[in-house]
C-alpha atoms as a PDB file:
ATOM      1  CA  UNK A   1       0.000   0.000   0.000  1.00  0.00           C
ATOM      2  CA  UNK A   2       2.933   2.258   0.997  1.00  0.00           C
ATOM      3  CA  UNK A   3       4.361   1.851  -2.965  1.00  0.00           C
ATOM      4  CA  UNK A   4       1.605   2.561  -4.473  1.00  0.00           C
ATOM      5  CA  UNK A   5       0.636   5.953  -2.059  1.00  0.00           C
ATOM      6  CA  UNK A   6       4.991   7.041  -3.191  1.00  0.00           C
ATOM      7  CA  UNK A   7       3.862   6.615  -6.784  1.00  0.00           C
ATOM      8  CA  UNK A   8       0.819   8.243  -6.780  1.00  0.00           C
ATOM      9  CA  UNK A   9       3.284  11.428  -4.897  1.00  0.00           C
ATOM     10  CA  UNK A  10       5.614  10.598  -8.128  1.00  0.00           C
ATOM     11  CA  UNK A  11       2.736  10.844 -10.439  1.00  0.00           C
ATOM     12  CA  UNK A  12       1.501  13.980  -8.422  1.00  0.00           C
ATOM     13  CA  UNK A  13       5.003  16.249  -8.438  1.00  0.00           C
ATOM     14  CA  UNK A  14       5.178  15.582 -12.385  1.00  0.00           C
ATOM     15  CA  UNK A  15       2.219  17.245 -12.590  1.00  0.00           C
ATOM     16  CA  UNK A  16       2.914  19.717 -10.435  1.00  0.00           C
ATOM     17  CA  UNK A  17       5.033  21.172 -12.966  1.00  0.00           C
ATOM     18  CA  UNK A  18       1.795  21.773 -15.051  1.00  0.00           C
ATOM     19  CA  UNK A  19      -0.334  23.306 -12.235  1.00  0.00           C
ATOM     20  CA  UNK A  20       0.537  24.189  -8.910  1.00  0.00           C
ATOM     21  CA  UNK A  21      -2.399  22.748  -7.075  1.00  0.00           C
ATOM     22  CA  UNK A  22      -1.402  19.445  -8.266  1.00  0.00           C
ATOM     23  CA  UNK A  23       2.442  19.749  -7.123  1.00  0.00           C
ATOM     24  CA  UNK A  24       1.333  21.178  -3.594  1.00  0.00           C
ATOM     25  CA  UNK A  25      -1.118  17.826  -2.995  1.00  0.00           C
ATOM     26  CA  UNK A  26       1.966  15.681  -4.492  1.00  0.00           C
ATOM     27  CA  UNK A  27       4.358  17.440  -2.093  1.00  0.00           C
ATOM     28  CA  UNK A  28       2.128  17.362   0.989  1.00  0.00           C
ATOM     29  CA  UNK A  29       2.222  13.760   0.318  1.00  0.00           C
ATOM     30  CA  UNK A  30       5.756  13.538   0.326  1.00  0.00           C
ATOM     31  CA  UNK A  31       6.226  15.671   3.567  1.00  0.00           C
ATOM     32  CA  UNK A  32       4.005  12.683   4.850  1.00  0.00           C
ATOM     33  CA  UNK A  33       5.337   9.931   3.811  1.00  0.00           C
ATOM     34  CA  UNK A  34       8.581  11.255   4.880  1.00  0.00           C
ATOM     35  CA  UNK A  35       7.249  11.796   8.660  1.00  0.00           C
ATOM     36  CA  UNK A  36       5.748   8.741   8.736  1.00  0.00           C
ATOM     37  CA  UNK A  37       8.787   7.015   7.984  1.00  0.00           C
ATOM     38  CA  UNK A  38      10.984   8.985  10.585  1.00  0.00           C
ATOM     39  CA  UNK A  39       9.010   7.857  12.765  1.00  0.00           C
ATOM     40  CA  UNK A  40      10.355   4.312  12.880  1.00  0.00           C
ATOM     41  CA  UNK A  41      13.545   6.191  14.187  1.00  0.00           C
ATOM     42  CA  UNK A  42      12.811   5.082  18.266  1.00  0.00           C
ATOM     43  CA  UNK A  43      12.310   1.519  16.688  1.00  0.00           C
ATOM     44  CA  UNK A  44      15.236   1.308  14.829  1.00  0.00           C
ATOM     45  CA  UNK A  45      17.856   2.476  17.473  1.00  0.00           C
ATOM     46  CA  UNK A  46      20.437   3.987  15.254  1.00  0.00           C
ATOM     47  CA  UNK A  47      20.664   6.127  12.716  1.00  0.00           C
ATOM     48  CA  UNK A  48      21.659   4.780   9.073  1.00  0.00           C
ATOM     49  CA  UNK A  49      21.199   6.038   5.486  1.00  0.00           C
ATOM     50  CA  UNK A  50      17.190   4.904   5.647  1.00  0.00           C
ATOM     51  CA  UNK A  51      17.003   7.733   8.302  1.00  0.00           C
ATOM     52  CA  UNK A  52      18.917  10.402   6.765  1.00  0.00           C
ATOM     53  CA  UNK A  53      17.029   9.748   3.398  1.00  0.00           C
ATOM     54  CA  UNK A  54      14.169  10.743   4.836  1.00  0.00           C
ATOM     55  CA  UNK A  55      15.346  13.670   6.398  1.00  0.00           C
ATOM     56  CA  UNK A  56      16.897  15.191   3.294  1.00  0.00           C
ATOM     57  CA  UNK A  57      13.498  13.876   1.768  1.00  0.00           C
ATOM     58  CA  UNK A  58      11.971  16.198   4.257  1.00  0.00           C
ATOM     59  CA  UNK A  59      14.010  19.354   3.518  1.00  0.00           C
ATOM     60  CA  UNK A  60      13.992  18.950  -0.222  1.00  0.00           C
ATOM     61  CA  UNK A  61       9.831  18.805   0.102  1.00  0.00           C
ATOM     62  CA  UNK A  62       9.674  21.838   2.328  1.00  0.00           C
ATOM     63  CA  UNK A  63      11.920  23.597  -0.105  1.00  0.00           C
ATOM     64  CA  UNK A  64       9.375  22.535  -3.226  1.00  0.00           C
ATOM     65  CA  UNK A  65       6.527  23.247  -1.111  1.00  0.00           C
ATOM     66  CA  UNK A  66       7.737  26.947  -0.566  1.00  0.00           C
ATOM     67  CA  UNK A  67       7.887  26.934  -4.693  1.00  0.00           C
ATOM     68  CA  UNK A  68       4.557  25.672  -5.517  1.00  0.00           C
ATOM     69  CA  UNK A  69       3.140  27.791  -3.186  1.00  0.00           C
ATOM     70  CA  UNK A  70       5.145  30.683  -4.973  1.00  0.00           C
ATOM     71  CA  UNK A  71       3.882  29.991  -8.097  1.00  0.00           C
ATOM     72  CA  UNK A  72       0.496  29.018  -7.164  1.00  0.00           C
ATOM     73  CA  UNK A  73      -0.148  32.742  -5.583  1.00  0.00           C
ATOM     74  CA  UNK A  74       1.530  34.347  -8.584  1.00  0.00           C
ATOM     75  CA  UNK A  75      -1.035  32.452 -11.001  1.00  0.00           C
ATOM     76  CA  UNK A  76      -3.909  33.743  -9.034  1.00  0.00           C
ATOM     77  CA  UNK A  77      -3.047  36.884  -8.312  1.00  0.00           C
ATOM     78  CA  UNK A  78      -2.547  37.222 -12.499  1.00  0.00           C
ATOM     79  CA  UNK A  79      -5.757  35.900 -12.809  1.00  0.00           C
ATOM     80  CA  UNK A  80      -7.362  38.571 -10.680  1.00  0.00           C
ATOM     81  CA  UNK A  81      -5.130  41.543 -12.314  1.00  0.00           C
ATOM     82  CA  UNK A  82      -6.720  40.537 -15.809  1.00  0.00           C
ATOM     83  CA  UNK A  83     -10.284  40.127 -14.778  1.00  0.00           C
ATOM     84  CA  UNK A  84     -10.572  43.570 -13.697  1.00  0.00           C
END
């Protein structure tokens, strides 16, 4: 079930590229599939490259997040400029 919610994200973030309210879905998916995984952390006792993955998994989506949202307020705010 897990594989198939990561490529629905993939499928998601491709799209994103087309329209913003797609990517931002996709990448709020990815921000929780990567918490969800962190937290096997306490159950794994150590921390190894499955753990680090998914923090740099985490930093990458906030940093795309911060970009759709970007260009999802620019679309709209050109949307209202031209209708009036």
């Amino acid at each position: 079930m897990f594989a198939v919610i990561e490529n629905i994200t993939l499928i998601t973030l491709i799209l994103g590229y087309v329209n913003a309210q797609i990517g931002i879905i996709g990448d709020s998916l990815v921000l929780l599939t990567g918490l969800v995984t962190l937290n096997l952390l306490p159950q794994l006792w150590r921390l190894n490259s499955f753990i680090v993955k998914d923090v740099l998994l985490l930093g990458s989506g906030l940093v795309l997040l911060k970009s759709y949202l970007r260009h999802h307020k620019a679309a709209t705010l050109s949307c209202f400029a031209s209708t009036s």
